[in-house]
Protein backbone atom coordinates (compact mmCIF):
# COMPACT_ATOMS: atom_id res chain seq x y z
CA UNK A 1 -10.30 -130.69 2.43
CA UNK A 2 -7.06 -129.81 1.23
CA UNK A 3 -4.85 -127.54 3.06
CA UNK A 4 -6.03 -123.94 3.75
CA UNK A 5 -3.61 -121.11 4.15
CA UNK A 6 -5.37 -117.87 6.36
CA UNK A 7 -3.61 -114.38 6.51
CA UNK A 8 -4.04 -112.53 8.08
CA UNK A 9 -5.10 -114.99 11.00
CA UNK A 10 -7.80 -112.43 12.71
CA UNK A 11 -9.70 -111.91 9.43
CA UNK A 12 -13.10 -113.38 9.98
CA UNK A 13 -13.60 -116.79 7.79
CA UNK A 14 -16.39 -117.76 6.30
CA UNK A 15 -15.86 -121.36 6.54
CA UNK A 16 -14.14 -122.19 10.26
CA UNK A 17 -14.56 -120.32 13.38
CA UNK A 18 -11.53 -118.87 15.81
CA UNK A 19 -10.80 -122.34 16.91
CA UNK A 20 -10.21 -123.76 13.66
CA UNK A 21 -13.74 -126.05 13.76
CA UNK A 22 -15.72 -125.57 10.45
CA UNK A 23 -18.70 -124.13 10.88
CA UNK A 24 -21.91 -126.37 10.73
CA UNK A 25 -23.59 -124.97 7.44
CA UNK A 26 -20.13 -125.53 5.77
CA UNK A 27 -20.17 -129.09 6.93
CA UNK A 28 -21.47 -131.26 3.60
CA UNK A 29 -19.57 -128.53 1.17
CA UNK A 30 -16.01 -129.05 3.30
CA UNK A 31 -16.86 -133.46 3.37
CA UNK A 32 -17.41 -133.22 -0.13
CA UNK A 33 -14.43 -131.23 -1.40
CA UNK A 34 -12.01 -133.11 1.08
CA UNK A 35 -13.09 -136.40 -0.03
CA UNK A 36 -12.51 -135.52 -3.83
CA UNK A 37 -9.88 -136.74 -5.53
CA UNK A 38 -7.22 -133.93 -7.39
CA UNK A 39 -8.36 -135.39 -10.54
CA UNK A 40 -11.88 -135.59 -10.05
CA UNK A 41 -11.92 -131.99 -8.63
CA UNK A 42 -9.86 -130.92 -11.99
CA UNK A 43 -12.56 -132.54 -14.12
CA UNK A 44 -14.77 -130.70 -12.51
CA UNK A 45 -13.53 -127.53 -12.85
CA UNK A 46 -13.08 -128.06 -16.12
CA UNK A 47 -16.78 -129.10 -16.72
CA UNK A 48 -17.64 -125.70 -15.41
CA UNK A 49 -15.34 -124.11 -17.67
CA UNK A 50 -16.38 -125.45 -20.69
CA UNK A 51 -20.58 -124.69 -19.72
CA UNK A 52 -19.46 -121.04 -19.12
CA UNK A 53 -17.85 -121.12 -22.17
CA UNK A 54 -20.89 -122.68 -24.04
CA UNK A 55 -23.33 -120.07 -22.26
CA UNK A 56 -21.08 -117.15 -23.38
CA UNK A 57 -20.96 -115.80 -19.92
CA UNK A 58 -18.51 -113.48 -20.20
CA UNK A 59 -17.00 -109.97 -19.67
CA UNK A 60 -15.40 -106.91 -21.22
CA UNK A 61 -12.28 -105.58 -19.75
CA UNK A 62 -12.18 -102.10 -21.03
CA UNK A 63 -8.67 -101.28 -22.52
CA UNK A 64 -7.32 -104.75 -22.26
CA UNK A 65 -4.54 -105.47 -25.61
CA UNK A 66 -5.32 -108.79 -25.76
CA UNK A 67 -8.66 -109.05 -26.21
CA UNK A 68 -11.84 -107.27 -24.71
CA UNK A 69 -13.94 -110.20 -24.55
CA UNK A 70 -13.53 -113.10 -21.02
CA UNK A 71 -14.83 -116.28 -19.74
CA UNK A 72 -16.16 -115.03 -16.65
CA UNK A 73 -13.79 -116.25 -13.28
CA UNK A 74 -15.80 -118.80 -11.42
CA UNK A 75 -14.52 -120.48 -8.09
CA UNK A 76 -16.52 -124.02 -7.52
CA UNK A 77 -16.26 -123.60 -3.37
CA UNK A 78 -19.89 -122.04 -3.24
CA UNK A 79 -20.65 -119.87 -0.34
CA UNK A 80 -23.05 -120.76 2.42
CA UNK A 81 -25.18 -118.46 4.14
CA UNK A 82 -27.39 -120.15 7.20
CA UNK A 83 -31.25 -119.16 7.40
CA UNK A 84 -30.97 -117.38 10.31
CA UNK A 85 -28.13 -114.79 8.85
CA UNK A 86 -30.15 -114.44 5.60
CA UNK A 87 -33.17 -113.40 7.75
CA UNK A 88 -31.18 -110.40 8.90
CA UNK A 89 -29.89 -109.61 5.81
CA UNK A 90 -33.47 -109.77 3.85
CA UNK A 91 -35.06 -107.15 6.45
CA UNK A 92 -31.91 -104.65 6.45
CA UNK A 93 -32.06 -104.73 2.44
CA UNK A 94 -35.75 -104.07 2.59
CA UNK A 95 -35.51 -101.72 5.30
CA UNK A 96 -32.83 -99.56 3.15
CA UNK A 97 -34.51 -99.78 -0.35
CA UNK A 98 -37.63 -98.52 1.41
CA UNK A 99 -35.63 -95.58 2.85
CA UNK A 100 -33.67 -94.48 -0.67
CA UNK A 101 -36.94 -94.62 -2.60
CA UNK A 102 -39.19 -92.44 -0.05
CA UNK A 103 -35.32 -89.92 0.01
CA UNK A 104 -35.51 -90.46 -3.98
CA UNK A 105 -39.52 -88.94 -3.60
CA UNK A 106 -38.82 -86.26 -1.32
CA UNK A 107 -35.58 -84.82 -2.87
CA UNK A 108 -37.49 -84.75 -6.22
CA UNK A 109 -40.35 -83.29 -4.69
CA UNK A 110 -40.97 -81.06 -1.21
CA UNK A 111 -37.18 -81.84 -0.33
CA UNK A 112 -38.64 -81.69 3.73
CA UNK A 113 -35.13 -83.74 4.84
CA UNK A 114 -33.25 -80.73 3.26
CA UNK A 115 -35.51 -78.40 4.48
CA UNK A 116 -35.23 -79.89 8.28
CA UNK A 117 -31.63 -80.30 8.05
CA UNK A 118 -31.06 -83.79 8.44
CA UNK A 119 -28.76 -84.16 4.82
CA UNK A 120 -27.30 -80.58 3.62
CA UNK A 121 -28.75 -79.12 0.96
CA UNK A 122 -25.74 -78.81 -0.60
CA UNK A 123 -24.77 -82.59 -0.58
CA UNK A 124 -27.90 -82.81 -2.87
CA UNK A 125 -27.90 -80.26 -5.49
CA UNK A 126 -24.01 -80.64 -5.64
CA UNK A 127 -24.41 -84.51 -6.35
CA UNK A 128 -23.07 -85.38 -10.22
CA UNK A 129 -26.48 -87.72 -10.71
CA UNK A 130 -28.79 -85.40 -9.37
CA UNK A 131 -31.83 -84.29 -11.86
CA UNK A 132 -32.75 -80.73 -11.39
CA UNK A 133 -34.68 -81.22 -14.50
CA UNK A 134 -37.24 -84.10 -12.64
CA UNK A 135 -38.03 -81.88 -9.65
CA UNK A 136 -42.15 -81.96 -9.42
CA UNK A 137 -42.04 -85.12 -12.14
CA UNK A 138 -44.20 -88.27 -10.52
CA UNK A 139 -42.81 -91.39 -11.91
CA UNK A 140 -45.32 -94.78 -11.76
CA UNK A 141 -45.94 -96.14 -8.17
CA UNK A 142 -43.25 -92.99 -7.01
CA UNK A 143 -40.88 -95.91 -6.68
CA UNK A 144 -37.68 -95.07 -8.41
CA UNK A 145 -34.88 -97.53 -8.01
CA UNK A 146 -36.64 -101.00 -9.27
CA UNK A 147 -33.51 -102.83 -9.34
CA UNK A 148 -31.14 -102.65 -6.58
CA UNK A 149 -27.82 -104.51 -5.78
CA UNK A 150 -25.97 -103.59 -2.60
CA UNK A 151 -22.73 -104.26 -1.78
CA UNK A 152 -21.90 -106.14 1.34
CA UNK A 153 -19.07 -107.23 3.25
CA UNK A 154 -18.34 -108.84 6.40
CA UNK A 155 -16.02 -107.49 9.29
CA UNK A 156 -13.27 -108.93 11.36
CA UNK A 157 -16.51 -109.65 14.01
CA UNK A 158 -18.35 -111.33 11.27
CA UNK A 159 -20.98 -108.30 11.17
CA UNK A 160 -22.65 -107.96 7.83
CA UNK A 161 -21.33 -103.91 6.39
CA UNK A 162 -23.32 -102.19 3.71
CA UNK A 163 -20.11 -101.42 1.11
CA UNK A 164 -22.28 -99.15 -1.17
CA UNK A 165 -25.90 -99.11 -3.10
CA UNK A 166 -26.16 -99.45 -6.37
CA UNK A 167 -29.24 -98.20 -7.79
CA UNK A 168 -28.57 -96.82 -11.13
CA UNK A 169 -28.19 -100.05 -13.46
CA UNK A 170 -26.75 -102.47 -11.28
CA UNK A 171 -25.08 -105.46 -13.27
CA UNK A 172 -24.28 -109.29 -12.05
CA UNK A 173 -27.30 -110.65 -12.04
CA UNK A 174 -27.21 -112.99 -14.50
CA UNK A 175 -23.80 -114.59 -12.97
CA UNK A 176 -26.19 -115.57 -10.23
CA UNK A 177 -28.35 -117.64 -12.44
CA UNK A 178 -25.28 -118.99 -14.21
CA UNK A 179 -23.50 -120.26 -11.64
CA UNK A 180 -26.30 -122.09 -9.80
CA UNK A 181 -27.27 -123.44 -13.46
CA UNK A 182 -23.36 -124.88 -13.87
CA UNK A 183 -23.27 -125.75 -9.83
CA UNK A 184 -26.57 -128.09 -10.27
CA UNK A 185 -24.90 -129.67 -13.31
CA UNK A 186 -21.02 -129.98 -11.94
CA UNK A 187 -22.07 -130.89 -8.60
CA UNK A 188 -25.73 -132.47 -8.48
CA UNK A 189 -25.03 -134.72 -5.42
CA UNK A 190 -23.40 -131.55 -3.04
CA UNK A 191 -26.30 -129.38 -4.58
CA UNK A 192 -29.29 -131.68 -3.93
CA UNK A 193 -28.15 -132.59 -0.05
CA UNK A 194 -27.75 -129.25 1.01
CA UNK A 195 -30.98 -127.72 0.87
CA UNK A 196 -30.56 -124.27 -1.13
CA UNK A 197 -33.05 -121.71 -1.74
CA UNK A 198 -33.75 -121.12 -5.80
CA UNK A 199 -32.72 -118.27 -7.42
CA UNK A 200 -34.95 -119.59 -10.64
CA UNK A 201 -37.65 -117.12 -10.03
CA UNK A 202 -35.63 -113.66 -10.89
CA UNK A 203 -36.25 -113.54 -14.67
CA UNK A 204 -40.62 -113.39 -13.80
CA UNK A 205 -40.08 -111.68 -10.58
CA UNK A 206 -38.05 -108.81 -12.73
CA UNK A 207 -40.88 -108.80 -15.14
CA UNK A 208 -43.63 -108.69 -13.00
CA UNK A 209 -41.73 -105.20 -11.39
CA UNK A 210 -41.86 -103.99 -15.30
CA UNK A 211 -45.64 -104.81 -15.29
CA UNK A 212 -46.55 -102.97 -12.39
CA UNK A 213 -44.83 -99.77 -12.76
CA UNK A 214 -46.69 -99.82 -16.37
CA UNK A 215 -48.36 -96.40 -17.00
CA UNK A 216 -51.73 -98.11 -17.79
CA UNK A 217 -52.88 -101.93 -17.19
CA UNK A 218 -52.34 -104.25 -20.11
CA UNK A 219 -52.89 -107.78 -20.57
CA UNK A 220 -50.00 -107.71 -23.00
CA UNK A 221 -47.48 -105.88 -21.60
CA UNK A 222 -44.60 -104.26 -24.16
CA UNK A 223 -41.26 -104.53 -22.50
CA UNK A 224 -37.86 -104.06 -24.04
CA UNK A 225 -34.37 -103.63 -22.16
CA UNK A 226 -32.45 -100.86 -23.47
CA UNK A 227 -28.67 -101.34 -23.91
CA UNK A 228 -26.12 -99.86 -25.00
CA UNK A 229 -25.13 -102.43 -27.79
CA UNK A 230 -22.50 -105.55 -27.97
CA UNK A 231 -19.48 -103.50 -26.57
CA UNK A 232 -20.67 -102.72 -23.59
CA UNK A 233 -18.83 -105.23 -20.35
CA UNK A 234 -22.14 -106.41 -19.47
CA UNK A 235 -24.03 -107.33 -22.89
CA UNK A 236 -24.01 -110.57 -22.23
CA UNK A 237 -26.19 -109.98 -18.91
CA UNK A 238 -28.65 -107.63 -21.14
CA UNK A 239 -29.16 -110.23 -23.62
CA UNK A 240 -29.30 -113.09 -21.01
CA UNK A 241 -31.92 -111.23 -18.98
CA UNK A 242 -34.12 -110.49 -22.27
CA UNK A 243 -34.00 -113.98 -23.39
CA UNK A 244 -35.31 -114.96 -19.77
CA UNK A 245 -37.81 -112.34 -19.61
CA UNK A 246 -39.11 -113.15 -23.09
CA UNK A 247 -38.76 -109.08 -23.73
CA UNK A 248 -37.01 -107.35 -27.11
CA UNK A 249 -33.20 -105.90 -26.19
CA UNK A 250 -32.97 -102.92 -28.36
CA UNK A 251 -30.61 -100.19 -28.74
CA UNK A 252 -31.75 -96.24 -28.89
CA UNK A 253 -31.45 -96.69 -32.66
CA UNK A 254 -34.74 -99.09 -32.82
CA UNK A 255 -36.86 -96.72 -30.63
CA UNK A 256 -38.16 -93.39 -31.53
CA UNK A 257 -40.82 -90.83 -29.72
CA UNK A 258 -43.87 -89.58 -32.00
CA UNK A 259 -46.01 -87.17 -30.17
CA UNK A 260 -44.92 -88.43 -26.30
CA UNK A 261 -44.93 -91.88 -26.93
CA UNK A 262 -41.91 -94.51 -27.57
CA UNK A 263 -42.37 -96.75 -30.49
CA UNK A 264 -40.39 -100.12 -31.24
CA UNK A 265 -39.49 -100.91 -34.83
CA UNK A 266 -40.23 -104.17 -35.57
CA UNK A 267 -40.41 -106.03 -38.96
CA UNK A 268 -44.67 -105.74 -38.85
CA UNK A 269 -44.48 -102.22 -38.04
CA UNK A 270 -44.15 -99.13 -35.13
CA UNK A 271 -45.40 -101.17 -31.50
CA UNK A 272 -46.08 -99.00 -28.71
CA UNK A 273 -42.97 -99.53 -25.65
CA UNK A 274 -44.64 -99.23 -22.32
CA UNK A 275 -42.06 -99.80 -19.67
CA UNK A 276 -38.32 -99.62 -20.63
CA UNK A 277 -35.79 -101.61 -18.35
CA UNK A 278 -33.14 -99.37 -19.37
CA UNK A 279 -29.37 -100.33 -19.08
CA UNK A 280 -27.66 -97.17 -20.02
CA UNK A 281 -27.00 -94.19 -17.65
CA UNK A 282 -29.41 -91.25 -17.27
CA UNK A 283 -26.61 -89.09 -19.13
CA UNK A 284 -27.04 -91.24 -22.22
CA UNK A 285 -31.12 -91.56 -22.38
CA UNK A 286 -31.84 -88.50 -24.80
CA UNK A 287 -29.54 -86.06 -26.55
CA UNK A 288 -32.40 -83.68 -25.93
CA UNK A 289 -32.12 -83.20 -22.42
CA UNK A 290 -28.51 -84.39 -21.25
CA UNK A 291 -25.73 -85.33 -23.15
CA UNK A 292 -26.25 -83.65 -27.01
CA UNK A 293 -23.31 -86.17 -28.60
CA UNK A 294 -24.90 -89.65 -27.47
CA UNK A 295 -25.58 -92.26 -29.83
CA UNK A 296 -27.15 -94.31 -27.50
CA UNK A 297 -30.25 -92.76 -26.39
CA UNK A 298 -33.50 -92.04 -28.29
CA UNK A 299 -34.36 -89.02 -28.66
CA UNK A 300 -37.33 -87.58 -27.28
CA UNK A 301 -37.76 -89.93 -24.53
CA UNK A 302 -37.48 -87.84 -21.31
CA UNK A 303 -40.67 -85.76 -22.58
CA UNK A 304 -42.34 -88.76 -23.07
CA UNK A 305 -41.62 -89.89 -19.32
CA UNK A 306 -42.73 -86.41 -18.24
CA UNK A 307 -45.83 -87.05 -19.66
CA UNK A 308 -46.42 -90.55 -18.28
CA UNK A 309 -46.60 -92.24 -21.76
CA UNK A 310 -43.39 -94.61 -20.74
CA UNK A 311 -41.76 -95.68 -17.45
CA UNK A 312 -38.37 -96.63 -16.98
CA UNK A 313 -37.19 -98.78 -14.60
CA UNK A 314 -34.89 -97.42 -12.86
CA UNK A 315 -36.22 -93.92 -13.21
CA UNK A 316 -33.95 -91.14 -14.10
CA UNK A 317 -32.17 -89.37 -11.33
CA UNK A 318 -31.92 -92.64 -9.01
CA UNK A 319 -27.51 -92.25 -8.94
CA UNK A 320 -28.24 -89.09 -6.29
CA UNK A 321 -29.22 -92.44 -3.69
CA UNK A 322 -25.99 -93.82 -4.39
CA UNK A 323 -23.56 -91.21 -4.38
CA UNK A 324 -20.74 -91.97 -2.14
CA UNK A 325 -21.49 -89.01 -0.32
CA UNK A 326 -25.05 -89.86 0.35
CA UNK A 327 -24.37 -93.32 1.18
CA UNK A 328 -22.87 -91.71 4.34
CA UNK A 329 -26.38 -89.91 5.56
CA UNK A 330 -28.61 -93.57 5.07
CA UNK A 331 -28.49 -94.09 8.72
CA UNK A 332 -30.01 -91.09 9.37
CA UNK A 333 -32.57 -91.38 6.05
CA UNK A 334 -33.68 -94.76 7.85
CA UNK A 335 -34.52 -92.57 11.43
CA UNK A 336 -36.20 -89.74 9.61
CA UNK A 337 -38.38 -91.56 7.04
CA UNK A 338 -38.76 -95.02 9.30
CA UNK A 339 -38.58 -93.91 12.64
CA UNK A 340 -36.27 -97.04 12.78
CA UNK A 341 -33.07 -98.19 13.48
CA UNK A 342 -30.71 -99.46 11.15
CA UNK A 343 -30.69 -103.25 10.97
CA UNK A 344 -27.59 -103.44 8.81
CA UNK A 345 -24.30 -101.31 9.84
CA UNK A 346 -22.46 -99.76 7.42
CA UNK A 347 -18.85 -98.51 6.80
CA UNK A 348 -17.95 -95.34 9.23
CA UNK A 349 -16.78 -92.73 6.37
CA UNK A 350 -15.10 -89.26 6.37
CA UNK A 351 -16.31 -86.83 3.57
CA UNK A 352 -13.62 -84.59 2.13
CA UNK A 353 -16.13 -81.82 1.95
CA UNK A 354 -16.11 -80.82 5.46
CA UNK A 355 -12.73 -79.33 6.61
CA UNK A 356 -12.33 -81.05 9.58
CA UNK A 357 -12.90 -84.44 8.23
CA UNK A 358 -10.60 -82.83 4.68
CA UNK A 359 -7.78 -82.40 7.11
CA UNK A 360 -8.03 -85.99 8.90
CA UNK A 361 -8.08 -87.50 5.27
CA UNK A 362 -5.30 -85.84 4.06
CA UNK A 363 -2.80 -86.45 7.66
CA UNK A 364 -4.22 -89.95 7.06
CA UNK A 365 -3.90 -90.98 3.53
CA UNK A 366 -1.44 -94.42 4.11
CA UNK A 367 -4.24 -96.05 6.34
CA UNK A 368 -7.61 -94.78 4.42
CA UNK A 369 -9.49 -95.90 1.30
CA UNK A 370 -10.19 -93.51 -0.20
CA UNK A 371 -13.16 -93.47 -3.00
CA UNK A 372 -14.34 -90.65 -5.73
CA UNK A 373 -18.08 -90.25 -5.16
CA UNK A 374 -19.55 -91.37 -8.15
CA UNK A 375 -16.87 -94.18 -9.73
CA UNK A 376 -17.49 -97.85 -9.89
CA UNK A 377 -15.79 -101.20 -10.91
CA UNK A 378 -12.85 -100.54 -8.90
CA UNK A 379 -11.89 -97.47 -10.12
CA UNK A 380 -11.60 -93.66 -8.71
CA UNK A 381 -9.86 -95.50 -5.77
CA UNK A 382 -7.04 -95.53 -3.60
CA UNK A 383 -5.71 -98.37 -0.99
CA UNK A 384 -3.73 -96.56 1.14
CA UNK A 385 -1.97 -99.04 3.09
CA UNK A 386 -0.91 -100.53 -0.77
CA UNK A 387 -0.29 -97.45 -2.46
CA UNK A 388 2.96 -96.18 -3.34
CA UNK A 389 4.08 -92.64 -2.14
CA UNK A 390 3.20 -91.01 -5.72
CA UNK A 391 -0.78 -92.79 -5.60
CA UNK A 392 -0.75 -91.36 -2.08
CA UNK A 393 0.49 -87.31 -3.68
CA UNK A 394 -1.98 -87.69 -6.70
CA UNK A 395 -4.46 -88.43 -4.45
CA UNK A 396 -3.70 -85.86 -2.41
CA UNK A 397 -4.26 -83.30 -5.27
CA UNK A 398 -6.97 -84.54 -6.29
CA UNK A 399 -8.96 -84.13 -3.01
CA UNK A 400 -7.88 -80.34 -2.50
CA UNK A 401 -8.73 -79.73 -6.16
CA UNK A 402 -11.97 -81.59 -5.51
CA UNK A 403 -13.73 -82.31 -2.03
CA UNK A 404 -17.13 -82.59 -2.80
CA UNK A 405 -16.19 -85.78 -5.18
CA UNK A 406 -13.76 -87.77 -2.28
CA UNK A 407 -14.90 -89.74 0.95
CA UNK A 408 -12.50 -92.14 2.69
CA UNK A 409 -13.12 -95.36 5.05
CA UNK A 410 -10.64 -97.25 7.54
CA UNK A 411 -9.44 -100.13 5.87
CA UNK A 412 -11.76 -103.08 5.96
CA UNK A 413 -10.23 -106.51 5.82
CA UNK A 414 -13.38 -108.29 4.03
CA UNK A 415 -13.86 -111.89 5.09
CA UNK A 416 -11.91 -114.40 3.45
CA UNK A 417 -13.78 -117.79 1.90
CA UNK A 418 -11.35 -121.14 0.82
CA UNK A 419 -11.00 -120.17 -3.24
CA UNK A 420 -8.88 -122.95 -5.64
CA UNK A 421 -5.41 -121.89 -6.85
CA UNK A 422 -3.76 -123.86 -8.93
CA UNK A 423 -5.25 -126.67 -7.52
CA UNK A 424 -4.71 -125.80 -4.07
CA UNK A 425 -7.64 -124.07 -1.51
CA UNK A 426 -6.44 -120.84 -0.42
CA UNK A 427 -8.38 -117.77 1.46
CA UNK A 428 -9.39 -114.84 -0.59
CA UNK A 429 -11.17 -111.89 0.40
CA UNK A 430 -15.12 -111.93 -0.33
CA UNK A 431 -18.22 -109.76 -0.86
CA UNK A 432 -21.87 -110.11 -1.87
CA UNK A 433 -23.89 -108.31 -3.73
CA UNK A 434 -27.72 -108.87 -3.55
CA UNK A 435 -30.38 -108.21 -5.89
CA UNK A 436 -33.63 -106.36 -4.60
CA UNK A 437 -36.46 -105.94 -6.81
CA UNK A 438 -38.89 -103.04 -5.90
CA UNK A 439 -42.67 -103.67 -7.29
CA UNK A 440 -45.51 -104.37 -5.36
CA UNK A 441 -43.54 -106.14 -2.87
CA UNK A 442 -39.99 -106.09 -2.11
CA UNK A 443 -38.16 -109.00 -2.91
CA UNK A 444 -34.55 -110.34 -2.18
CA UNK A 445 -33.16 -113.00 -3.88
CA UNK A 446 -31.80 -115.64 -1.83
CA UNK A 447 -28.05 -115.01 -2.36
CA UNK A 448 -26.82 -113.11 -4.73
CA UNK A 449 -23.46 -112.60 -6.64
CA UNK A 450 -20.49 -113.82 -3.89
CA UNK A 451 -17.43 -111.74 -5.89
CA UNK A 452 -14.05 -112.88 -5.02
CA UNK A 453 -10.33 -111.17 -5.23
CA UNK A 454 -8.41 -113.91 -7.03
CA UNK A 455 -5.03 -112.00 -6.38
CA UNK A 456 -3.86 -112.93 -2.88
CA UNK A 457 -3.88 -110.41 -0.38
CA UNK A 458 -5.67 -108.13 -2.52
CA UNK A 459 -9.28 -106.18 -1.85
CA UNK A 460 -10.52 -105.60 -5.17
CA UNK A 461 -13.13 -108.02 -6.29
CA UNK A 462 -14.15 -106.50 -9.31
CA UNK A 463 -14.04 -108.87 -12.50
CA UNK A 464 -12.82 -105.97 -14.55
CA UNK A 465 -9.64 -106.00 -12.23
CA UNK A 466 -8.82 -109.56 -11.46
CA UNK A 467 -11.96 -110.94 -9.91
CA UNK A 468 -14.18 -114.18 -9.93
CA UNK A 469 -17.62 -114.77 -8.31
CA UNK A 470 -19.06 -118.32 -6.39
CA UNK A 471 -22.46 -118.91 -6.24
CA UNK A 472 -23.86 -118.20 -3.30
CA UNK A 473 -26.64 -120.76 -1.08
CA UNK A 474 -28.75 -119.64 0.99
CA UNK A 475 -30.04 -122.49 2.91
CA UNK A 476 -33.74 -123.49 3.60
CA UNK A 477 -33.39 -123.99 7.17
């Protein structure tokens, strides 16, 4: 393999181990690349760039003056992920999905882990996604987050971290299936030697979770996915995930609620919606109930969810689970509603709302990352140890304006994995996100979206900031 440049030297390394030796399941991936020719592996890369660019898989950058609309950044080094690591990672997923939902349940019903003490009160009722207007409404199954994808990164040991859940319309699924689809065709050979677990089965495994969480058993179930329209960064995922599931995408504009019940306008006529994988955030679901000036909702539709006429998957008032601030009491959610330990660690945090941690934060500002509770992508978020001394200040406002909305983390150097620059293979820092998919079982798929910081030395994997993605194998065995 060409040359591979490491720094910091004790980050952990996905491919090769302290002593330099690479690690077994890396072994066909690393004789493959090192055998390739420059010009082969440009051709190659090229291939891949010209499928994405066929597919459409692509991205909005919000803002951006030259152009909203990218080719999605794609690495070709895939990452590998042995059996026996998956295995851990599969039960800790499960084992925290299972936890939110029964939390989601009780904080929308009797509230008993308020009541005992084990989260404050407070943390709840004061959380920006948290429904006061759903207390004492069942939703189908009482599941409420049917699509999950958690963040996870790996430690200087090489211990798998929960980053932070995602529960509320996670996105980069459809990046999976893209980039096995343009691996298989790029790289047939490597791909059929190495014994990878699919990822084909997402699309029916999705829609069977829409089926079940139905109000009432049909034989022909009526789907649709709810987005917000063209604009929105990940359209092309909402379409691509339609297509697959053989559902309608529709925007609030082609639904509307007659006595409790959503209707689909269609060219034969008004079709009854049963289950609505909705991609647009509880605040923008009906003008009726939350935000008066959106254009994107349908009116109407939270009273016809009251009434059990509609389900939406994932149900309204899931983004109180993934709150920063809540992400920090999930250890404890997993002992009170499990009686188990966790099986996955997560990332020790301080939460600006209690005064002692408030003051440790604000000494402590250069060496924390600090995070606003409810922002995403990258955003709301400071680097401390790469922040200059007026990023550091504002942030220091902004916390004593605000703690409730501000938690903060040591610095975690995420693994590093070889990436291609400019023709060369150079380590960049890594996470994964897996997809869970909460119906009548629990599911995982095998892998999930490997995101990558293309910018040396930098933490931020998000696409809308500079990032790419791999695909990710999980192997068979």
């Amino acid at each position: 393999m060409p040359s591979l440049t490491y720094t910091p030297a004790d980050l952990f390394d996905e491919l090769m181990d302290s002593s330099g030796k690479i690690r077994e399941c890396y072994q066909n991936v690393a004789d493959r690349f090192s055998c390739m020719l420059p010009e082969e592996l440009e051709q190659k890369v090229k291939s891949l760039e010209l499928l994405f660019l066929k597919h459409g898989v692509t991205f909005t950058v919000y803002g951006d003056q030259q152009g909203t609309e990218r080719v999605f950044p794609f690495d070709p080094v895939p990452r590998v992920i042995p059996a026996h690591e998956w295995e851990v990672i599969e039960a800790g997923l499960i084992q925290r999905i299972t936890a939110l939902n029964l939390f989601l349940y009780d904080v929308y019903h009797e509230q008993k882990i308020l009541k005992d003490g084990v989260i404050p009160a407070e943390v709840v009722h004061s959380a920006a996604h948290f429904r006061p207007e759903f207390v004492g409404i069942r939703v189908p199954r009482d599941t409420y987050i049917h699509v999950c994808g958690t963040d996870l990164i790996r430690d200087r040991d090489g211990q798998y971290l929960v980053l932070e859940d995602n529960g509320r319309c996670p996105s980069g699924v459809s990046y999976v299936l893209e980039n096995r689809s343009a691996m298989k065709r790029v790289f047939p050979q490597l791909f059929g030697s190495a014994g990878v677990r699919s990822v084909d089965t997402y699309p029916a495994d999705l829609r069977s979770v829409l089926q079940y969480v139905a109000p009432r058993p049909k034989a022909s179930l009526v789907a649709v996915l709810l987005t917000p329209g063209v604009h929105n960064s990940a359209y092309f995922e909402h379409s691509f995930l339609a297509r697959q599931m053989g559902i309608e995408i529709v925007e609030g504009r082609d639904l509307l609620v007659l006595d409790g019940f959503v209707y689909m306008r269609t060219t034969h006529g008004l079709q009854q919606v049963d289950v609505i994988y909705r991609r647009i955030d509880d605040d923008f679901l009906d003008p009726k109930v939350f935000r008066k000036d959106s254009m994107l909702g349908v009116p109407g539709l939270v009273d016809a969810v009251r009434r059990g006429n509609v389900a939406l998957a994932n149900a309204i008032g899931t983004g109180v689970a993934d709150d920063k601030v809540t992400y920090a009491y999930v250890p404890q959610m997993i002992d009170y509603y499990l009686g188990q330990e966790p099986i996955l660690g997560q990332v020790p945090t301080y939460l600006a709302w209690r005064d002692d941690d408030k003051k440790y934060i604000l000494e402590n500002l250069p060496n924390l990352v600090v995070k606003a509770a409810n922002e995403s992508g990258g955003y709301g978020m400071l680097i401390g140890p790469k922040a200059s001394q007026a990023e550091i200040a504002d942030f220091h406002d902004r916390i004593v304006a605000n703690p409730r909305n501000y938690i903060a983390q040591p610095v975690v150097y995420f693994s590093q994995h070889p990436t291609l620059v400019d023709g060369e293979f150079e380590g960049r820092h890594v996470d994964l996100r897996p997809f869970i998919l909460c119906g009548e079982t629990t599911k995982v798929l095998p892998g999930g979206l490997t995101r990558v910081a293309l910018t040396r030395g930098s933490l931020v994997v998000n696409s809308s900031q500079g990032g790419g993605s791999k695909d990710t194998w999980v192997l068979a065995d």
